[in-house]
PDB file of N, CA and C in Angstrom:
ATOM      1  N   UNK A   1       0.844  -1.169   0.000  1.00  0.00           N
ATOM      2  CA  UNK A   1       0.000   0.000   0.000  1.00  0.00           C
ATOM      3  C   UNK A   1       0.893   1.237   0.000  1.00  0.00           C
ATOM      4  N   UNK A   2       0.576   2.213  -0.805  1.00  0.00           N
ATOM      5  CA  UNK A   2       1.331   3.331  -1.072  1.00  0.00           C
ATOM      6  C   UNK A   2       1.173   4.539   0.275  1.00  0.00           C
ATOM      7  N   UNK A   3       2.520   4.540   0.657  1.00  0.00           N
ATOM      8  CA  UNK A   3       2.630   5.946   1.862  1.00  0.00           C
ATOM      9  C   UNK A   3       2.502   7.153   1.245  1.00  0.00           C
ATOM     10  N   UNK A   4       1.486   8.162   1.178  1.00  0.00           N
ATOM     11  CA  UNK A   4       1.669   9.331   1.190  1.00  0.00           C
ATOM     12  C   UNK A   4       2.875  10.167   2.070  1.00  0.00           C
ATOM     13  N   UNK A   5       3.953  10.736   1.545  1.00  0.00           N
ATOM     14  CA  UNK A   5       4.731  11.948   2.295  1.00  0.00           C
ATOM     15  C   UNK A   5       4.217  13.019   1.892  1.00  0.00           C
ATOM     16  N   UNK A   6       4.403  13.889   3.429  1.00  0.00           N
ATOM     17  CA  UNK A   6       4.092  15.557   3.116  1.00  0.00           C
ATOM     18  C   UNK A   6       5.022  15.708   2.654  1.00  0.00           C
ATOM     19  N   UNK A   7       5.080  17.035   2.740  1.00  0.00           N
ATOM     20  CA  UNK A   7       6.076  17.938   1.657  1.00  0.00           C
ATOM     21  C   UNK A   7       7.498  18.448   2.316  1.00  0.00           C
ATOM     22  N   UNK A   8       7.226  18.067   3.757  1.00  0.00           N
ATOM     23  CA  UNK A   8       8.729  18.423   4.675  1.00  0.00           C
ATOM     24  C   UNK A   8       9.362  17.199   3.966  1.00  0.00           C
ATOM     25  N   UNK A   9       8.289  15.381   4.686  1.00  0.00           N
ATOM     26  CA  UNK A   9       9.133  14.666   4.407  1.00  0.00           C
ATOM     27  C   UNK A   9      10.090  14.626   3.214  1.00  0.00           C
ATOM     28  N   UNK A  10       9.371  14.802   1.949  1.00  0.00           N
ATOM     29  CA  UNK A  10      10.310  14.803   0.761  1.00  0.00           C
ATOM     30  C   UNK A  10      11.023  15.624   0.112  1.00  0.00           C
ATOM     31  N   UNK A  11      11.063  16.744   1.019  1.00  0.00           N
ATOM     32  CA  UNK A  11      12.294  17.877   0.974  1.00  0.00           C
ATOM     33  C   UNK A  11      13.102  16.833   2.235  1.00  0.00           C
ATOM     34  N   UNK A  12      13.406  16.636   2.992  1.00  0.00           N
ATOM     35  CA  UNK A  12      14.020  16.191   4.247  1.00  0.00           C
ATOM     36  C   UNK A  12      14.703  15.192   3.302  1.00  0.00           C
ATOM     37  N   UNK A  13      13.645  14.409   2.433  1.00  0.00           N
ATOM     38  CA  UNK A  13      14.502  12.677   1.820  1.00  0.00           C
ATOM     39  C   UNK A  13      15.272  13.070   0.222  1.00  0.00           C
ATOM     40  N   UNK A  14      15.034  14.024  -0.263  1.00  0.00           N
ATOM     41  CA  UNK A  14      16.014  14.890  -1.131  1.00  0.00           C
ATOM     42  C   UNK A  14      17.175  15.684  -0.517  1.00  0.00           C
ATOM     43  N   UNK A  15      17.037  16.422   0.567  1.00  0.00           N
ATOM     44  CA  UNK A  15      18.287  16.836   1.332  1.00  0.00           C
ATOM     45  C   UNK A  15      19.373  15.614   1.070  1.00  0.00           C
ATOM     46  N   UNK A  16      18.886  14.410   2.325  1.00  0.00           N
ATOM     47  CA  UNK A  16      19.828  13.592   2.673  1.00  0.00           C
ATOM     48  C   UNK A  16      20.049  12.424   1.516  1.00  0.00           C
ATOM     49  N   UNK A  17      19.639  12.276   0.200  1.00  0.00           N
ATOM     50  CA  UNK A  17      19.636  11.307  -0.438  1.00  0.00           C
ATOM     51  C   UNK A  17      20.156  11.748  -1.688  1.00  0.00           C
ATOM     52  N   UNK A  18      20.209  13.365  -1.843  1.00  0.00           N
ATOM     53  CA  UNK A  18      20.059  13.763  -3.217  1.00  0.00           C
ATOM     54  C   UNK A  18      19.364  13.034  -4.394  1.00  0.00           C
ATOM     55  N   UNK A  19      18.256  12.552  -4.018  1.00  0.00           N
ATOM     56  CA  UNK A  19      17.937  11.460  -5.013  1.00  0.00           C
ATOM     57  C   UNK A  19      16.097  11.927  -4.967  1.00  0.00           C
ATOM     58  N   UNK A  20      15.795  13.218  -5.981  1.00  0.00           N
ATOM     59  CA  UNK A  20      14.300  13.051  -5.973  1.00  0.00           C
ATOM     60  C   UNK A  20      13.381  11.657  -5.578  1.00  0.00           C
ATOM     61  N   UNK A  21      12.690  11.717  -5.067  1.00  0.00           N
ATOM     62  CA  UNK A  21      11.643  10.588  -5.002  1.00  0.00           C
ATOM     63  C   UNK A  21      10.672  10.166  -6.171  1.00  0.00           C
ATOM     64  N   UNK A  22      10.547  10.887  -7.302  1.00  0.00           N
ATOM     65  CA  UNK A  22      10.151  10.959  -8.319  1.00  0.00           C
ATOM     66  C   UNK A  22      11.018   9.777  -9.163  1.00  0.00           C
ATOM     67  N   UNK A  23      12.604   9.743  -8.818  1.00  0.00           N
ATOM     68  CA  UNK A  23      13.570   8.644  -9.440  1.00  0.00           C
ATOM     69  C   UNK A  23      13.506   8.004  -9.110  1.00  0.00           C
ATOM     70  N   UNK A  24      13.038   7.566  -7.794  1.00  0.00           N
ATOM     71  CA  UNK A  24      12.912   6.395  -6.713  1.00  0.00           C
ATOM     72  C   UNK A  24      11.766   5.806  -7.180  1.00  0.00           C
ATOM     73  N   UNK A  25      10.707   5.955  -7.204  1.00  0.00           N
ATOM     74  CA  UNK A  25       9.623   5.846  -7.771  1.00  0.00           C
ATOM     75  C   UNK A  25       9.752   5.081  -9.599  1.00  0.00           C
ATOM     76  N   UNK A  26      10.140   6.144 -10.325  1.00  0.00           N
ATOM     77  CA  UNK A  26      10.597   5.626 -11.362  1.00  0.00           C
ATOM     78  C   UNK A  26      11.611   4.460 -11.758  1.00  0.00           C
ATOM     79  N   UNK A  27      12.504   4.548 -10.364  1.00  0.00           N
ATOM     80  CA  UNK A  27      13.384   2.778 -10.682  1.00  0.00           C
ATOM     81  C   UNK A  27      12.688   1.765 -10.200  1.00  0.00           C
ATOM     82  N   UNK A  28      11.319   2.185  -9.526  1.00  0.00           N
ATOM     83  CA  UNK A  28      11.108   0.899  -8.911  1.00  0.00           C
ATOM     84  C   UNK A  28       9.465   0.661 -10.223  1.00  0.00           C
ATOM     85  N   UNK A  29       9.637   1.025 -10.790  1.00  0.00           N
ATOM     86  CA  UNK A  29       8.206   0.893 -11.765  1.00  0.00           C
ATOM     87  C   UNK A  29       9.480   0.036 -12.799  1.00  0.00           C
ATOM     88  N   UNK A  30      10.445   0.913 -13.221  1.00  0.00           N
ATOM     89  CA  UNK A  30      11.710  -0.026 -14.170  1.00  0.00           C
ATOM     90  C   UNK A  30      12.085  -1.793 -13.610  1.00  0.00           C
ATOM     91  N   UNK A  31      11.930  -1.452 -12.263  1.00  0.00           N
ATOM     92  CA  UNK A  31      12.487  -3.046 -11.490  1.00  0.00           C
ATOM     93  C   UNK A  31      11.060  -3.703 -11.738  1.00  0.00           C
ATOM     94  N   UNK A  32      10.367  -3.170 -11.714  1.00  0.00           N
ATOM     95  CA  UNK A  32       8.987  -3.888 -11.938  1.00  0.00           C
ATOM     96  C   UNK A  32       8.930  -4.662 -13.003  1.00  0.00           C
ATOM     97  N   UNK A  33       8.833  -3.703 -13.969  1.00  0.00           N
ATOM     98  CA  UNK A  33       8.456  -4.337 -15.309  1.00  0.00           C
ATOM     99  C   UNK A  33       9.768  -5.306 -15.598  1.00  0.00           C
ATOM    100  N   UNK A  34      10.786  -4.815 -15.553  1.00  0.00           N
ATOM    101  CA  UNK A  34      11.817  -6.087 -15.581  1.00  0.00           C
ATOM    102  C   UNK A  34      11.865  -7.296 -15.375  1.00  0.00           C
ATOM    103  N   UNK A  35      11.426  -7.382 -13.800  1.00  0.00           N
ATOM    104  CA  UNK A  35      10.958  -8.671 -13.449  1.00  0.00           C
ATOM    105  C   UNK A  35       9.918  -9.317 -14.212  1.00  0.00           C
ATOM    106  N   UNK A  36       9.034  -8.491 -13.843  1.00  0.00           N
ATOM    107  CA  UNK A  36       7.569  -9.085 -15.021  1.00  0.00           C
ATOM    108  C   UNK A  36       7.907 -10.158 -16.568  1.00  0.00           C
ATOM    109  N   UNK A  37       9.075  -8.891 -17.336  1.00  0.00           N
ATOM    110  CA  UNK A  37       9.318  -9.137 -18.768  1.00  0.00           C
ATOM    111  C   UNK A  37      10.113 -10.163 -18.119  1.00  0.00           C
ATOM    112  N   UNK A  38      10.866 -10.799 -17.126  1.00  0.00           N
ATOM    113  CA  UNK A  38      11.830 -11.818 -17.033  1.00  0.00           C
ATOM    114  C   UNK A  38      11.450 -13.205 -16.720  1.00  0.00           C
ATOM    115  N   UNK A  39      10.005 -12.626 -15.672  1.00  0.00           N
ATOM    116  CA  UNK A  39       8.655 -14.110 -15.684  1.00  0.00           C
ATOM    117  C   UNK A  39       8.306 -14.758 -16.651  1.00  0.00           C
ATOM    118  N   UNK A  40       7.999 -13.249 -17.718  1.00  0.00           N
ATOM    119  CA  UNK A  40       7.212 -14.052 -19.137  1.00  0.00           C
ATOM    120  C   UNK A  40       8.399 -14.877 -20.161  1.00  0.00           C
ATOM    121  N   UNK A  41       9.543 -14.433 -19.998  1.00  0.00           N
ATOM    122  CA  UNK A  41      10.326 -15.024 -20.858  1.00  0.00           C
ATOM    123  C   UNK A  41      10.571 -16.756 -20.168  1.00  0.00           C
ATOM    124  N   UNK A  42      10.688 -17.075 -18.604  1.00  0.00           N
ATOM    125  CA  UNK A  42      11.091 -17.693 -17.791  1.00  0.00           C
ATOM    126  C   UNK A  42       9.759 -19.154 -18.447  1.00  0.00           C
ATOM    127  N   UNK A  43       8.351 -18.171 -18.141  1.00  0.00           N
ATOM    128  CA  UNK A  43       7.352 -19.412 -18.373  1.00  0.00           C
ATOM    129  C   UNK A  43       7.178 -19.567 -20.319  1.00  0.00           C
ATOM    130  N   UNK A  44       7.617 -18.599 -20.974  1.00  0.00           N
ATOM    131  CA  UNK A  44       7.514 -19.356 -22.536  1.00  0.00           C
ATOM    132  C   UNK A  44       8.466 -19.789 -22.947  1.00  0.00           C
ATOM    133  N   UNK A  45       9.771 -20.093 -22.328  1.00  0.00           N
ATOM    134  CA  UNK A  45      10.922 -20.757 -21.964  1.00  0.00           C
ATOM    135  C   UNK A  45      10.532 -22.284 -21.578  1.00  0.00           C
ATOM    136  N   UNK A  46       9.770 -22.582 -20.404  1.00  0.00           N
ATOM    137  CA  UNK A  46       9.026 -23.431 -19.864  1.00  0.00           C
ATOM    138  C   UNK A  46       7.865 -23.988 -21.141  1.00  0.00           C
ATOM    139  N   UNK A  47       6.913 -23.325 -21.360  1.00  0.00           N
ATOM    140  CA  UNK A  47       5.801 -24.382 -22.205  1.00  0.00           C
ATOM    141  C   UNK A  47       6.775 -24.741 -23.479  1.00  0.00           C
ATOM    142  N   UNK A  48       7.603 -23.806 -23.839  1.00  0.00           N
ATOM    143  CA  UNK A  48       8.799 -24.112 -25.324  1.00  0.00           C
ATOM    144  C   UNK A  48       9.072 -25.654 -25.638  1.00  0.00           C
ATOM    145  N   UNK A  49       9.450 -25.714 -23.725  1.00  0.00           N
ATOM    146  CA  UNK A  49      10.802 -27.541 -23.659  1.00  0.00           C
ATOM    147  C   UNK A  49       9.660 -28.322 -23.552  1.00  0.00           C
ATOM    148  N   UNK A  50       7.988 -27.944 -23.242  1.00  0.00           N
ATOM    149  CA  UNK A  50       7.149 -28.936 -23.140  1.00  0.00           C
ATOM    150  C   UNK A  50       6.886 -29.358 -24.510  1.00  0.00           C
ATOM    151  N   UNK A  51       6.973 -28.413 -25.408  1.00  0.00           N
ATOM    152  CA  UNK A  51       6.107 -28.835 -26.991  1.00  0.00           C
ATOM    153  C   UNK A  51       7.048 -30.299 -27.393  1.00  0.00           C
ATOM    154  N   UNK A  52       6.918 -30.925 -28.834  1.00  0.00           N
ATOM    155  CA  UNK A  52       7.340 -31.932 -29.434  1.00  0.00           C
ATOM    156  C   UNK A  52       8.178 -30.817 -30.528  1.00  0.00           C
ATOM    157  N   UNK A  53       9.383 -31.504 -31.495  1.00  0.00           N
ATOM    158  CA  UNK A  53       9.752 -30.379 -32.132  1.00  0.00           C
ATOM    159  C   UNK A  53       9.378 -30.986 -33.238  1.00  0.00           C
ATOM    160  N   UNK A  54       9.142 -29.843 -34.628  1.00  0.00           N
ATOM    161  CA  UNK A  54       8.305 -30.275 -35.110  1.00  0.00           C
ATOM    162  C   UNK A  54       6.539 -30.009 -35.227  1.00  0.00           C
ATOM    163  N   UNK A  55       6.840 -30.102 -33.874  1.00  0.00           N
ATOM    164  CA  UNK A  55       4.630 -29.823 -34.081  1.00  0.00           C
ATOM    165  C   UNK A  55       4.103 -28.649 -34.358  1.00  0.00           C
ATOM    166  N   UNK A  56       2.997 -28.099 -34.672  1.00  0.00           N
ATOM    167  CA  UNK A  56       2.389 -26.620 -35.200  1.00  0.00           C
ATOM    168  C   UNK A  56       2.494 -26.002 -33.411  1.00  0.00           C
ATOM    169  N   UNK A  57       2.416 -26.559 -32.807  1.00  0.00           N
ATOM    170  CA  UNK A  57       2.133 -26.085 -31.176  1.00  0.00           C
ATOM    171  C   UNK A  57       3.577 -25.814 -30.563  1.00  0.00           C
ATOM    172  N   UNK A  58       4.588 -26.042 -31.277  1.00  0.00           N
ATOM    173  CA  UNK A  58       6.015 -25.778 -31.220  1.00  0.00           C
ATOM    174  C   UNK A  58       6.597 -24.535 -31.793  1.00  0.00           C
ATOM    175  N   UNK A  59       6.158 -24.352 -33.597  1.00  0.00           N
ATOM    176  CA  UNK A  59       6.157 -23.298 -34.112  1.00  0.00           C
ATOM    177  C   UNK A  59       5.648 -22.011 -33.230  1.00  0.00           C
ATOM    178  N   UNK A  60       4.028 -22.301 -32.788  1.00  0.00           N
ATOM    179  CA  UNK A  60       3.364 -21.497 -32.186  1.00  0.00           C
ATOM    180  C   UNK A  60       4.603 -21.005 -30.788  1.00  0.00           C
ATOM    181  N   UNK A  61       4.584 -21.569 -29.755  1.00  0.00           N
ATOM    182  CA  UNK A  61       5.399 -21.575 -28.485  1.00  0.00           C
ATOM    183  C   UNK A  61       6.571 -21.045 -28.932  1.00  0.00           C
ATOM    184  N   UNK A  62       7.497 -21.574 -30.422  1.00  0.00           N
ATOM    185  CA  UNK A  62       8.888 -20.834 -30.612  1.00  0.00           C
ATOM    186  C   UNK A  62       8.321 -19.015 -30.613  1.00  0.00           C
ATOM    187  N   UNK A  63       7.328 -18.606 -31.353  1.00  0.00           N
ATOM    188  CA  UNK A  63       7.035 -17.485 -31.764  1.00  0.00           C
ATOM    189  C   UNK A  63       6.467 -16.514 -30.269  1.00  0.00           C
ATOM    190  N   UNK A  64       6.039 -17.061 -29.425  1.00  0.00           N
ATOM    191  CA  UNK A  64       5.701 -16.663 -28.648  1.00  0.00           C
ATOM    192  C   UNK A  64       6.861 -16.230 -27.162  1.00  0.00           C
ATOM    193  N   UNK A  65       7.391 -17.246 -27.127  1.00  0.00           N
ATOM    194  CA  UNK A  65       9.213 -17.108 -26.544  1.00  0.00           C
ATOM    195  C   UNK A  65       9.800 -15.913 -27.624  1.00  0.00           C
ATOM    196  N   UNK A  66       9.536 -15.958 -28.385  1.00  0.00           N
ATOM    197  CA  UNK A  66      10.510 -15.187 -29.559  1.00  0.00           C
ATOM    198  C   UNK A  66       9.908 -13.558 -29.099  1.00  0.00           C
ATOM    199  N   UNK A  67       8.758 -13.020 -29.012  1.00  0.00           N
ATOM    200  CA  UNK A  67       8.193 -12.549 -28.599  1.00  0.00           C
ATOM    201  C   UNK A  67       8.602 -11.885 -27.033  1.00  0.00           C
ATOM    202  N   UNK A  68       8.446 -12.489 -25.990  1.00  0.00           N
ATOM    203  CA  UNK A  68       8.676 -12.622 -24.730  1.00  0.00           C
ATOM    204  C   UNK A  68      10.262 -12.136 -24.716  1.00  0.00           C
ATOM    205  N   UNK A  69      10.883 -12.740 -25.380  1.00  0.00           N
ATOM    206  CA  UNK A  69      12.738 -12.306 -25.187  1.00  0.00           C
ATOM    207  C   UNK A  69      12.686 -10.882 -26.002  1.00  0.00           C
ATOM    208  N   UNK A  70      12.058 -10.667 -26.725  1.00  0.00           N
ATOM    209  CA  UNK A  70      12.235  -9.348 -27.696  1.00  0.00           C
ATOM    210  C   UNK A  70      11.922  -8.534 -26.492  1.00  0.00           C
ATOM    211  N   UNK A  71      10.829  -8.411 -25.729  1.00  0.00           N
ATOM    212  CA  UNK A  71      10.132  -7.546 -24.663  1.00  0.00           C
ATOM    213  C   UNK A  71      11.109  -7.282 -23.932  1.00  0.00           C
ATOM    214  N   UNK A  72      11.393  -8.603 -23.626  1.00  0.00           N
ATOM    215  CA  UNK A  72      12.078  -8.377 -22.111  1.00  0.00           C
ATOM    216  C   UNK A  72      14.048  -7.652 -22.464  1.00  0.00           C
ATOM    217  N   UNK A  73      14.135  -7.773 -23.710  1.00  0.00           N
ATOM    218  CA  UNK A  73      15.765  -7.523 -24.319  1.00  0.00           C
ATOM    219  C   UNK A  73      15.237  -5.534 -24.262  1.00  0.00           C
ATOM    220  N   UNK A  74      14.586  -5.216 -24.763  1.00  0.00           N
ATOM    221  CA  UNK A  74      13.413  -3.882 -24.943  1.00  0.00           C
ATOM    222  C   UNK A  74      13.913  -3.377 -23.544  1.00  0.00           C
ATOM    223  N   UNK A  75      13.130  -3.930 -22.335  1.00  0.00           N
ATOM    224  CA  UNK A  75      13.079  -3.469 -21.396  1.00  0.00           C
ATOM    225  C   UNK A  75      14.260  -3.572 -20.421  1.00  0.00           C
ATOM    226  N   UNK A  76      15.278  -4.379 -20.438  1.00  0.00           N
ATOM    227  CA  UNK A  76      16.928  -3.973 -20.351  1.00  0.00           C
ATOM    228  C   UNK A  76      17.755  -3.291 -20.669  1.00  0.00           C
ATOM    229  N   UNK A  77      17.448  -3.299 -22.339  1.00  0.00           N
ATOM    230  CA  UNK A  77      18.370  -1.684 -23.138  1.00  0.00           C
ATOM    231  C   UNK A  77      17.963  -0.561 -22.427  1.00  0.00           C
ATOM    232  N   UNK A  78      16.371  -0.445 -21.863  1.00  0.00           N
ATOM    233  CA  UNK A  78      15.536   0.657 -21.436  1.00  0.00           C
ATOM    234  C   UNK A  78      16.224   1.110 -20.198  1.00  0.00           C
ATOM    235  N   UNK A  79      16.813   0.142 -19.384  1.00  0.00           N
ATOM    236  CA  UNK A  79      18.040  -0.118 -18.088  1.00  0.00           C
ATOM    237  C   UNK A  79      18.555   0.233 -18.224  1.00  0.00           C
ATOM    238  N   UNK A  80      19.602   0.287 -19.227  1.00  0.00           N
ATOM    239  CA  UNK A  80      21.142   0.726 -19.873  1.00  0.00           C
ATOM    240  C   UNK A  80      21.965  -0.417 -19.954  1.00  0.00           C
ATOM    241  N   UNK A  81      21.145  -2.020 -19.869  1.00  0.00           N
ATOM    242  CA  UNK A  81      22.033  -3.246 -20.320  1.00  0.00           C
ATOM    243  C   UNK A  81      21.615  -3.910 -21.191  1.00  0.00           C
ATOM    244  N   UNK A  82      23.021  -3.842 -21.969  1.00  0.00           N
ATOM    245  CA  UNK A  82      23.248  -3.397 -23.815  1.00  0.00           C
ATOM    246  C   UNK A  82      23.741  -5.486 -23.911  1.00  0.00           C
ATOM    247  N   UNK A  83      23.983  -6.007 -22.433  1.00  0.00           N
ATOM    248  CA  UNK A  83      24.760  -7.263 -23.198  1.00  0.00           C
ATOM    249  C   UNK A  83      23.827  -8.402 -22.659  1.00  0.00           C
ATOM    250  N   UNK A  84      23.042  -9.160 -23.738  1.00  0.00           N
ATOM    251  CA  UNK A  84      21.956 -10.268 -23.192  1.00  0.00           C
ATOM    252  C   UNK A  84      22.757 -11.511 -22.931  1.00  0.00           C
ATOM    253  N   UNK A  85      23.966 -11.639 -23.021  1.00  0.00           N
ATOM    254  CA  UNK A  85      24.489 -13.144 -23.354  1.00  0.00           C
ATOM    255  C   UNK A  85      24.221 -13.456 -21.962  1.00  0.00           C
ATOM    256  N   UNK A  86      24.434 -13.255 -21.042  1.00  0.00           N
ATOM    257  CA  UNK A  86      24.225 -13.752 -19.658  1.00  0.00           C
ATOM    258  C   UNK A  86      22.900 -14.144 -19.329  1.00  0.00           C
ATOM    259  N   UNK A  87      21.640 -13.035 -19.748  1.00  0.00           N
ATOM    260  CA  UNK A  87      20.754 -13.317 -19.816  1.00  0.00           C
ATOM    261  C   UNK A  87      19.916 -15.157 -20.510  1.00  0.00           C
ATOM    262  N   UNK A  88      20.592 -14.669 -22.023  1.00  0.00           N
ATOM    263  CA  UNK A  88      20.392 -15.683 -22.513  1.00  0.00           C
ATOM    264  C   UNK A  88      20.991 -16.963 -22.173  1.00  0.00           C
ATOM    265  N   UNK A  89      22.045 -17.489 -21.433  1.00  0.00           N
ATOM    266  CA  UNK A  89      22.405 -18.607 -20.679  1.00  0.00           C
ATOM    267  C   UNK A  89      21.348 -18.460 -19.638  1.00  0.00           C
ATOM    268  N   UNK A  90      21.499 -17.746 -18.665  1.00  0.00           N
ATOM    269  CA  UNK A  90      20.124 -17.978 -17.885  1.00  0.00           C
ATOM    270  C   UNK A  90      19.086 -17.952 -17.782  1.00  0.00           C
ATOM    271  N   UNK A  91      18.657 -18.051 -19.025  1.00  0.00           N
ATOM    272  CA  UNK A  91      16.974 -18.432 -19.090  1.00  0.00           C
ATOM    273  C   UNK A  91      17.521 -19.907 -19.810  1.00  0.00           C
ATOM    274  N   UNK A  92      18.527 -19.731 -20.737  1.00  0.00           N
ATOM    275  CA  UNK A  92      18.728 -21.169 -21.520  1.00  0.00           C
ATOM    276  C   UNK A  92      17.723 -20.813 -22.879  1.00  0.00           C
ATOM    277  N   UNK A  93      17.728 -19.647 -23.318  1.00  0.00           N
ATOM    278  CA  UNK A  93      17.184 -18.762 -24.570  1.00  0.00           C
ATOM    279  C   UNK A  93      17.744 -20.065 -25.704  1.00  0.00           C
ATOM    280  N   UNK A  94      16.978 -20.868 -26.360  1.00  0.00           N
ATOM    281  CA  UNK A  94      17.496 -21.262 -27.663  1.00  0.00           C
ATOM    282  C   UNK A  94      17.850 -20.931 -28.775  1.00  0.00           C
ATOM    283  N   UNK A  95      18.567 -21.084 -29.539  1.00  0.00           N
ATOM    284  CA  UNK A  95      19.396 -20.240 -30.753  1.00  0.00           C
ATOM    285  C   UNK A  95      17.766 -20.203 -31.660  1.00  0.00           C
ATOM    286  N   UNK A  96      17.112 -21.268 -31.812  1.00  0.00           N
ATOM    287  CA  UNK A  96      16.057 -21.080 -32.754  1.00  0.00           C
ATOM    288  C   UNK A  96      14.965 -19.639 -31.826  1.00  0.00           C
ATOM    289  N   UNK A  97      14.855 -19.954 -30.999  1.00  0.00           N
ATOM    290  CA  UNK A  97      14.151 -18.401 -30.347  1.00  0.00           C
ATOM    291  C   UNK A  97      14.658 -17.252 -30.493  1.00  0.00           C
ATOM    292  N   UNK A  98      16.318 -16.986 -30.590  1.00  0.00           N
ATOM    293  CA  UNK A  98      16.734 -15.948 -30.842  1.00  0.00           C
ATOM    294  C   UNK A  98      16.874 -15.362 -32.376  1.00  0.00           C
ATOM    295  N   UNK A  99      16.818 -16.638 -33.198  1.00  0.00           N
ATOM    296  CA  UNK A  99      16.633 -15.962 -34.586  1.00  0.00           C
ATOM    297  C   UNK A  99      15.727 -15.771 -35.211  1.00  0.00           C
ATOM    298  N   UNK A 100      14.083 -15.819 -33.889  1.00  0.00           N
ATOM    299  CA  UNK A 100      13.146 -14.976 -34.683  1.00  0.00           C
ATOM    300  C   UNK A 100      13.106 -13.622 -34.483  1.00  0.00           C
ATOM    301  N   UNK A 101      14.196 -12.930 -33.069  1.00  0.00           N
ATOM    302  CA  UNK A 101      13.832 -12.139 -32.506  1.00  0.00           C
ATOM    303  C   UNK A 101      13.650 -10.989 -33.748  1.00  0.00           C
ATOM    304  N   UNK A 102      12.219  -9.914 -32.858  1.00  0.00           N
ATOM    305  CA  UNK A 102      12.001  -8.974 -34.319  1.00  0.00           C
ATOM    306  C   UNK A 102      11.923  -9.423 -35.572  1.00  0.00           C
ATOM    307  N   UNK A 103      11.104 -10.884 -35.499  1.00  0.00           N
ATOM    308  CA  UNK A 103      10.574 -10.912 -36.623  1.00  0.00           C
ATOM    309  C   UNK A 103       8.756 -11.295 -36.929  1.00  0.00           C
ATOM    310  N   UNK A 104       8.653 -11.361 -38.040  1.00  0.00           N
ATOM    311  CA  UNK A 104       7.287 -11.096 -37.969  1.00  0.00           C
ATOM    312  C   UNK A 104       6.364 -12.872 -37.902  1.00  0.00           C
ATOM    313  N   UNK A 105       5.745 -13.038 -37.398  1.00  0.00           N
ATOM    314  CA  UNK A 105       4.962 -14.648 -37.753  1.00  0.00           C
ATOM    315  C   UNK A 105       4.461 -14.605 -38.619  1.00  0.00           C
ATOM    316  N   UNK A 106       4.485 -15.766 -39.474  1.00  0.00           N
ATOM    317  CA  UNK A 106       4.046 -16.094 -40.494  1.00  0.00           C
ATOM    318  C   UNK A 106       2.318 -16.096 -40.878  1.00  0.00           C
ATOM    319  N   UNK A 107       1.523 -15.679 -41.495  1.00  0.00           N
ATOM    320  CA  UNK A 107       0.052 -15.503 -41.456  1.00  0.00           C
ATOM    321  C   UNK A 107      -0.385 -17.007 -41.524  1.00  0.00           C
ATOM    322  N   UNK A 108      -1.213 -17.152 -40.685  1.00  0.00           N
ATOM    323  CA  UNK A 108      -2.213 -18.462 -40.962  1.00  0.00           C
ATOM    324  C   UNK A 108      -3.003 -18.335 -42.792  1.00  0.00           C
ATOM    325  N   UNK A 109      -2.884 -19.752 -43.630  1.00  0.00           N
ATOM    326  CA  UNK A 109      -3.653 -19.874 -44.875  1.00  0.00           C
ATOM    327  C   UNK A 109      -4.684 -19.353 -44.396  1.00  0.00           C
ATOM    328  N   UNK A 110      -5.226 -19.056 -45.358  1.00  0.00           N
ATOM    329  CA  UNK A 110      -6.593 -18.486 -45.609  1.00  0.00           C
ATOM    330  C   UNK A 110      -7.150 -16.863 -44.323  1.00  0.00           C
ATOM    331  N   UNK A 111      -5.727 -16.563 -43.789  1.00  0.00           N
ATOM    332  CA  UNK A 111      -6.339 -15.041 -43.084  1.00  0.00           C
ATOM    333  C   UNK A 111      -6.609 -13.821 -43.465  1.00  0.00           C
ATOM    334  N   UNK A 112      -7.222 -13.035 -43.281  1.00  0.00           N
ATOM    335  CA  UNK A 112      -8.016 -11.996 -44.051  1.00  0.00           C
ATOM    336  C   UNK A 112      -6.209 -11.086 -43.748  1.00  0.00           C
ATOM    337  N   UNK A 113      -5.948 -10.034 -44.803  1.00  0.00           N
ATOM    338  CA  UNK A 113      -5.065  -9.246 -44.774  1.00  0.00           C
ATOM    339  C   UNK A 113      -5.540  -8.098 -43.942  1.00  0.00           C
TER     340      UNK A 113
END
């Protein structure tokens, strides 16, 4: 639940912090979504190793991981970290997931343009 400060307090926590609360605020909405984008990559990582390879439900799951790592690569540069390789060992990112990244899925036959 969110604390309201008066207006001493956050002159008082800018004095001693030099650090607006407005930035504080703003890194912790950045740590947020980070995590978030690092869940979603973590669980389409997860249904990925469940599919068969090969199956349309594999294609689907590669594109959707492919997806999920683009976000979450997005929202790291947005950090100021420029190097995923670490990342990608620790999720265990597959080379076929990374070479859809930023790309487009293929249209289902017969979908309206």
């Amino acid at each position: 639940m969110p604390v309201e400060l008066s207006h001493d307090m956050i002159r008082k926590f800018e004095e001693i912090s030099g650090i607006a609360p407005i930035e504080v605020q703003a890194s912790e909405e950045q740590a947020y979504s980070l995590g978030k984008a690092g869940r979603d990559v973590e669980m389409a990582i997860i249904r990925l190793n469940e599919t068969s390879p090969g199956s349309s439900e594999r294609d689907e799951c590669l594109w959707d991981a492919s997806d999920a790592v683009w976000r979450y690569f997005i929202q790291r540069e947005a950090c100021g970290v420029r190097d995923h390789r670490q990342a990608i060992r620790f999720y265990g990112i597959p080379g076929e997931v990374l070479a859809r990244l930023g790309g487009t899925r293929p249209r289902k036959s017969g979908a309206a343009r």
